[in-house]
N, C-alpha and C. Protein backbone atom coordinates (compact mmCIF):
# COMPACT_ATOMS: atom_id res chain seq x y z
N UNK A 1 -43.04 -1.49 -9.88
CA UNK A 1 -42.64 -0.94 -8.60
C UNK A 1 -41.17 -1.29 -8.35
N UNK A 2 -40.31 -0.04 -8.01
CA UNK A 2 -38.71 -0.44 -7.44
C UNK A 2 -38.57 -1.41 -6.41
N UNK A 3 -37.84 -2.13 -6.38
CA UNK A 3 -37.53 -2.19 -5.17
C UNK A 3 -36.52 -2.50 -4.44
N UNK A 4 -37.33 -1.94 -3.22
CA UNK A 4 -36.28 -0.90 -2.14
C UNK A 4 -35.00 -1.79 -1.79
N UNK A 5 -34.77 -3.33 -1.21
CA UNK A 5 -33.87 -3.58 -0.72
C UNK A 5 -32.74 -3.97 -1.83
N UNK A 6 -33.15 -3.73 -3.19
CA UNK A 6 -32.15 -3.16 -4.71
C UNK A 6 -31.11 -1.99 -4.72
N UNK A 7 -32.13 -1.26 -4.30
CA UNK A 7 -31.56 0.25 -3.55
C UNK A 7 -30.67 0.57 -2.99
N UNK A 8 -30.68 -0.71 -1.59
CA UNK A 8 -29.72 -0.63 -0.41
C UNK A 8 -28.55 -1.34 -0.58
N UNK A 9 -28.84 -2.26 -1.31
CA UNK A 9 -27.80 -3.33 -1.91
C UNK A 9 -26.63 -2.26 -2.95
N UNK A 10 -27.29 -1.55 -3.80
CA UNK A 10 -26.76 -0.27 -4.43
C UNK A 10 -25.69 0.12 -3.70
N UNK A 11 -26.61 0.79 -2.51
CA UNK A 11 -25.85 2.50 -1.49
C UNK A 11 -24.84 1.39 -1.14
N UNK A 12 -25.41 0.11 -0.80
CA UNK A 12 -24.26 -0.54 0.45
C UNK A 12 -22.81 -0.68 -0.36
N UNK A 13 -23.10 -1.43 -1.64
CA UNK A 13 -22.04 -1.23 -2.82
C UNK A 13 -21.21 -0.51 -2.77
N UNK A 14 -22.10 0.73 -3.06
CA UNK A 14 -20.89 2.29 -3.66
C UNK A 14 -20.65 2.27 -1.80
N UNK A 15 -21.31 2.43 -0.85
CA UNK A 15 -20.46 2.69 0.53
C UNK A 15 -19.02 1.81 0.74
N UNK A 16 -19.52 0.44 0.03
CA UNK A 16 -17.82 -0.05 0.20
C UNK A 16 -16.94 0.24 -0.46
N UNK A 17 -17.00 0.64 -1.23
CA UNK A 17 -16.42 1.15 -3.20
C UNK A 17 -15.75 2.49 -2.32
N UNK A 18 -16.23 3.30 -1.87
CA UNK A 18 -15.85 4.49 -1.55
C UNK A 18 -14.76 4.21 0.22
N UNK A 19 -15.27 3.32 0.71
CA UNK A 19 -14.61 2.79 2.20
C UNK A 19 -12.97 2.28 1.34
N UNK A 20 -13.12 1.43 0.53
CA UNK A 20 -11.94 0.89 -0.15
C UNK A 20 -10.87 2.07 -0.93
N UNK A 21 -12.01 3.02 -1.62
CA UNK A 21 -10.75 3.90 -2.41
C UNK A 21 -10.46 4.74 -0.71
N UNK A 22 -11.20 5.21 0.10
CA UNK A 22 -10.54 6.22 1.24
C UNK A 22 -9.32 5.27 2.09
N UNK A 23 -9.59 3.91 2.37
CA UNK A 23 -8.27 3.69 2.89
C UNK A 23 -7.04 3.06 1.80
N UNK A 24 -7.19 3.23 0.22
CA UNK A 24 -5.76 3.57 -0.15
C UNK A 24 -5.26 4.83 -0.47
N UNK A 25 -5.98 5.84 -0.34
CA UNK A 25 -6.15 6.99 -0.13
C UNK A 25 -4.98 7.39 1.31
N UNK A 26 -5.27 7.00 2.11
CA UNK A 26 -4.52 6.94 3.46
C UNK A 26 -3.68 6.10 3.64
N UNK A 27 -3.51 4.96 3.05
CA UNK A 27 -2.26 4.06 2.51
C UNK A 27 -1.25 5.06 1.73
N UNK A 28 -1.43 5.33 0.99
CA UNK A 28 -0.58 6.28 0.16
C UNK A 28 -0.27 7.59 0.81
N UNK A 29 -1.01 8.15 1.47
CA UNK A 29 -0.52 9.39 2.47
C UNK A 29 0.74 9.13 2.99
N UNK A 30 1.04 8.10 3.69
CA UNK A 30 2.31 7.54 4.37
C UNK A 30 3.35 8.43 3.65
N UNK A 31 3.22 7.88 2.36
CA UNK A 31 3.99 8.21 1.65
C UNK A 31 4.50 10.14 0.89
N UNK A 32 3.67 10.59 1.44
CA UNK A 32 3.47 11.85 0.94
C UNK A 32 3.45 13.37 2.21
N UNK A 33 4.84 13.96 2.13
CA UNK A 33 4.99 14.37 3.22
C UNK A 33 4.89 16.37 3.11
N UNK A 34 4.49 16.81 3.73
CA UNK A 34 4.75 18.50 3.67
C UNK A 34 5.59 18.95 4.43
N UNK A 35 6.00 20.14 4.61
CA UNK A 35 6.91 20.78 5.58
C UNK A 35 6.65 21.83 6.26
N UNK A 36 6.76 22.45 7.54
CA UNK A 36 6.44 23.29 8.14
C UNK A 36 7.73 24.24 8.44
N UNK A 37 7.70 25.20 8.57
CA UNK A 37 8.79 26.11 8.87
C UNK A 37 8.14 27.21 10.43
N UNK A 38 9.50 27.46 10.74
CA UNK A 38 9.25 28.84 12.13
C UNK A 38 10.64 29.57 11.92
N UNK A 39 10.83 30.48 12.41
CA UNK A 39 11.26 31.50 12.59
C UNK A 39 12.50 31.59 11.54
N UNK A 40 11.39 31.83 10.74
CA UNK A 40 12.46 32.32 9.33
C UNK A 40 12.61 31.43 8.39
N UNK A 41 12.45 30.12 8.90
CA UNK A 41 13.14 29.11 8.36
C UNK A 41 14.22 28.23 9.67
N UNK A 42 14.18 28.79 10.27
CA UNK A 42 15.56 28.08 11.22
C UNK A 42 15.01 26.93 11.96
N UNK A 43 13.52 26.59 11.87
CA UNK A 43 13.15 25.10 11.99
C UNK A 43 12.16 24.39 11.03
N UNK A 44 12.80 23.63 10.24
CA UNK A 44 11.85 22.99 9.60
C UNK A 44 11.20 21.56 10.01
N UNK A 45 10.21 20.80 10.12
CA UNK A 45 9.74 20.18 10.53
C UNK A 45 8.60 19.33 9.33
N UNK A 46 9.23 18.11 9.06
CA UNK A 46 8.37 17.57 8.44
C UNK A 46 7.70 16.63 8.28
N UNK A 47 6.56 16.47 8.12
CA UNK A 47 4.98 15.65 9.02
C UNK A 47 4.76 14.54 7.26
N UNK A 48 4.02 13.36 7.25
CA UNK A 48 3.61 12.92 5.99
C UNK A 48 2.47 12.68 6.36
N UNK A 49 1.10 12.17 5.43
CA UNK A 49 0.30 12.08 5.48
C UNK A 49 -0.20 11.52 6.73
N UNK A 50 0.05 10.54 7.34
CA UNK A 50 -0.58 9.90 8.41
C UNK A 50 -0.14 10.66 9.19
N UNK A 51 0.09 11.42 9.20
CA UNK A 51 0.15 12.68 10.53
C UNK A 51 1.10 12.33 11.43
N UNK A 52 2.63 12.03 11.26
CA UNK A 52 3.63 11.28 11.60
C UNK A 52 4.54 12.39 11.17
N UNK A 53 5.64 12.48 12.78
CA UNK A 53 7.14 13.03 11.99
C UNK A 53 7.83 12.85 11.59
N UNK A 54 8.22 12.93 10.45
CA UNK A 54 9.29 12.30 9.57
C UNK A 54 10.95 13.07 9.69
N UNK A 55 10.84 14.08 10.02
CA UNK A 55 12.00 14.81 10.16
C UNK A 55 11.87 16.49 11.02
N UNK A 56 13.05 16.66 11.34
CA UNK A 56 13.25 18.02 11.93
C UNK A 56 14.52 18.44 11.78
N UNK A 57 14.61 19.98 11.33
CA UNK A 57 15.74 20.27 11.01
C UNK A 57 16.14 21.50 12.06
N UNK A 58 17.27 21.74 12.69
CA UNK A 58 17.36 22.83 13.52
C UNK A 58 18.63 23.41 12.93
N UNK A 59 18.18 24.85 12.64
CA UNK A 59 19.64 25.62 12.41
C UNK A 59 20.44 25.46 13.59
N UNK A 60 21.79 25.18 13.18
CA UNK A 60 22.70 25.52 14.44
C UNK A 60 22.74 26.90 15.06
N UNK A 61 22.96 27.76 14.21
CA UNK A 61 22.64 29.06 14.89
C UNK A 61 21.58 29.54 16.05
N UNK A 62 20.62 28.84 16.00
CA UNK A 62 19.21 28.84 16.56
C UNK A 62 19.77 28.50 18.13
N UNK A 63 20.36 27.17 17.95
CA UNK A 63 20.72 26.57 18.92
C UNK A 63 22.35 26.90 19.87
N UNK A 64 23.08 27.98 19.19
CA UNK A 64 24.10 28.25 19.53
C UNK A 64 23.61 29.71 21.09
N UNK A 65 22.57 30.02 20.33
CA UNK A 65 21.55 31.36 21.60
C UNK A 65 21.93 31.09 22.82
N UNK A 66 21.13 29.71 22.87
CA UNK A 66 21.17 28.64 24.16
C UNK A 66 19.49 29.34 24.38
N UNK A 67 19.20 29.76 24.35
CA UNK A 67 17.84 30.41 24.81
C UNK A 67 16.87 28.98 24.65
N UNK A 68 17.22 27.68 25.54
CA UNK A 68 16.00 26.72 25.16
C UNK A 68 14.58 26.98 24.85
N UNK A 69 14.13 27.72 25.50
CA UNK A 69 12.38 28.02 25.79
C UNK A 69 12.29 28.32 24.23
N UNK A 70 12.62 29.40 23.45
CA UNK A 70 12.67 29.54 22.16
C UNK A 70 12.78 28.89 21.21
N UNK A 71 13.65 27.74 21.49
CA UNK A 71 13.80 26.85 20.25
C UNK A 71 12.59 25.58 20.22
N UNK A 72 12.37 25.53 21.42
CA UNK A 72 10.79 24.87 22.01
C UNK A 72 9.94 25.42 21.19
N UNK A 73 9.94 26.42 21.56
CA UNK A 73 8.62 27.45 20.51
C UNK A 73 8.40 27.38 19.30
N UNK A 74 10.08 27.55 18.65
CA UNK A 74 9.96 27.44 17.49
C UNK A 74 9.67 25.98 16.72
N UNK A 75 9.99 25.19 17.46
CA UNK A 75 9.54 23.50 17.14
C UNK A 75 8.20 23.29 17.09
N UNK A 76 7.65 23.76 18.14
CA UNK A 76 6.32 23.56 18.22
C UNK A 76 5.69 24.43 17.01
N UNK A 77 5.71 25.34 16.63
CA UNK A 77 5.35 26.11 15.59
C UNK A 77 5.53 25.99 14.44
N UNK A 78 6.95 25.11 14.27
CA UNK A 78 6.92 24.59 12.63
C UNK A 78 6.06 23.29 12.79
N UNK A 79 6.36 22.66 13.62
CA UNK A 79 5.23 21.18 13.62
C UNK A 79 3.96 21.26 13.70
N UNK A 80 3.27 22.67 14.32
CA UNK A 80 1.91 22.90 14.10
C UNK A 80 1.41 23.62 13.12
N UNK A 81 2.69 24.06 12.40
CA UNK A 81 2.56 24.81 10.62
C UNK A 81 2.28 23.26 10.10
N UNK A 82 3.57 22.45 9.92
CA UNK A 82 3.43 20.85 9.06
C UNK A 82 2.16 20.03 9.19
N UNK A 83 1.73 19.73 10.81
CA UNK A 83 0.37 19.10 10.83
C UNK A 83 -0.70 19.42 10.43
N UNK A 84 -0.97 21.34 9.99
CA UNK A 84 -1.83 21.97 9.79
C UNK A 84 -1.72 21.30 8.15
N UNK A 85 -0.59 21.55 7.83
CA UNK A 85 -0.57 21.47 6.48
C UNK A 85 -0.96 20.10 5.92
N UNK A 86 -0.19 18.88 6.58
CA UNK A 86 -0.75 17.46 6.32
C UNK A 86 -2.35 17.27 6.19
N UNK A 87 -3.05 17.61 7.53
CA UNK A 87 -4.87 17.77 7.33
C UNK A 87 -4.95 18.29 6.12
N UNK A 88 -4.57 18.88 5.56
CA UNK A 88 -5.26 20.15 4.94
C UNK A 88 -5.05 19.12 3.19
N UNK A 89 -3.80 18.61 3.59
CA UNK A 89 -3.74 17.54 2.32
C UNK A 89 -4.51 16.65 2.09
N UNK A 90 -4.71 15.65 3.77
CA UNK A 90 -5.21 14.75 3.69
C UNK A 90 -7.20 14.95 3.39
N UNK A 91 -7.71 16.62 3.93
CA UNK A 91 -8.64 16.81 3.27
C UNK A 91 -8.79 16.66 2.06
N UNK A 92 -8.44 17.07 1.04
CA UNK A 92 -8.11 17.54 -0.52
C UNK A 92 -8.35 16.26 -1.02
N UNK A 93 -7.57 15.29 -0.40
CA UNK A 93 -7.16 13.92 -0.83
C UNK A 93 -9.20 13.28 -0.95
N UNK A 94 -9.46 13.26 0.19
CA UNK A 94 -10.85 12.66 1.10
C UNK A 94 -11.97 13.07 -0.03
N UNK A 95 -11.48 14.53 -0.51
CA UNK A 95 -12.90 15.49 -1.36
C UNK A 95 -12.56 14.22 -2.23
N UNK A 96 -11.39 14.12 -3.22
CA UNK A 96 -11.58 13.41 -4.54
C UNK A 96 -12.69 12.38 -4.34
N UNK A 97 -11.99 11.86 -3.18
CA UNK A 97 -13.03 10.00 -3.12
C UNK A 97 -14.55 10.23 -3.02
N UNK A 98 -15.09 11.27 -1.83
CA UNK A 98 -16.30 11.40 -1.20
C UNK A 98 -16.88 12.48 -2.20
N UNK A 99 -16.38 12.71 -3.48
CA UNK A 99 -16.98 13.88 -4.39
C UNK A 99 -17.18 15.21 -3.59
N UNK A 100 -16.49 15.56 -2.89
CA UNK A 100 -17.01 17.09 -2.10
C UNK A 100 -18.15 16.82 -0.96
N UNK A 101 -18.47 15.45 -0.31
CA UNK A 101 -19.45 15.60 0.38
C UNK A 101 -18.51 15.85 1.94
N UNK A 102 -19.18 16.26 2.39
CA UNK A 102 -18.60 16.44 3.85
C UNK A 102 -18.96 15.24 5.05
N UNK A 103 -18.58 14.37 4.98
CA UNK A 103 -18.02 13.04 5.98
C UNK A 103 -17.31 13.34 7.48
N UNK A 104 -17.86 13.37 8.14
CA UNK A 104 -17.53 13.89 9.52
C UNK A 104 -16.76 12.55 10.23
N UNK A 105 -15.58 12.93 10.55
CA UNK A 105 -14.85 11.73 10.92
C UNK A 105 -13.74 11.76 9.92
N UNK A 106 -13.21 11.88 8.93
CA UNK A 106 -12.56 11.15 7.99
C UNK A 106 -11.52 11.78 7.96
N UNK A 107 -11.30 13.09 8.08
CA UNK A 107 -9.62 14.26 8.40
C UNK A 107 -9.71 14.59 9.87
């Protein structure tokens, strides 16, 4: 006969095994950044893994308009292109560790 609290001792194992590779997993994100763009290119905006801004770039031209409300827009739109894009990494990243299981909480 198995037995069971062998089992749990197991799952509990690989649960820390897998807790340990996901936060250097997210240790290393820091380090690993995407970029978002808006209107054309004339704002780039760039986010790294921990979902942090690392930079923003504004054409001068953009800003020569004077049209503030617009260049608002366009900020907000490359930074919600970049953050989209960071998740979308930091998913990808999450599948390797969790083998494709879906972990609610973790992106």
């Amino acid at each position: 006969m198995k037995n069971p609290m062998g089992n749990m001792g197991n799952l509990l194992k690989q649960a820390q095994a897998m807790q340990a590779q996901m936060a250097k997993v997210q240790e290393q994100a820091s380090s690993k950044t995407v970029t978002g763009t808006a209107g054309g290119g004339s704002v780039t905006v760039t986010v790294n893994g921990a979902m942090q801004l690392v930079g923003i770039v504004i054409d001068p031209e953009v800003v020569k308009s004077g049209d503030v409300e617009m260049v608002q827009d366009l900020v907000m739109a490359a930074s919600n292109d970049a953050l989209k894009k960071a998740r979308e990494m930091m998913a990808d990243a999450m599948k390797l560790v969790t083998g494709g299981m879906n972990v609610p909480g973790l992106t």
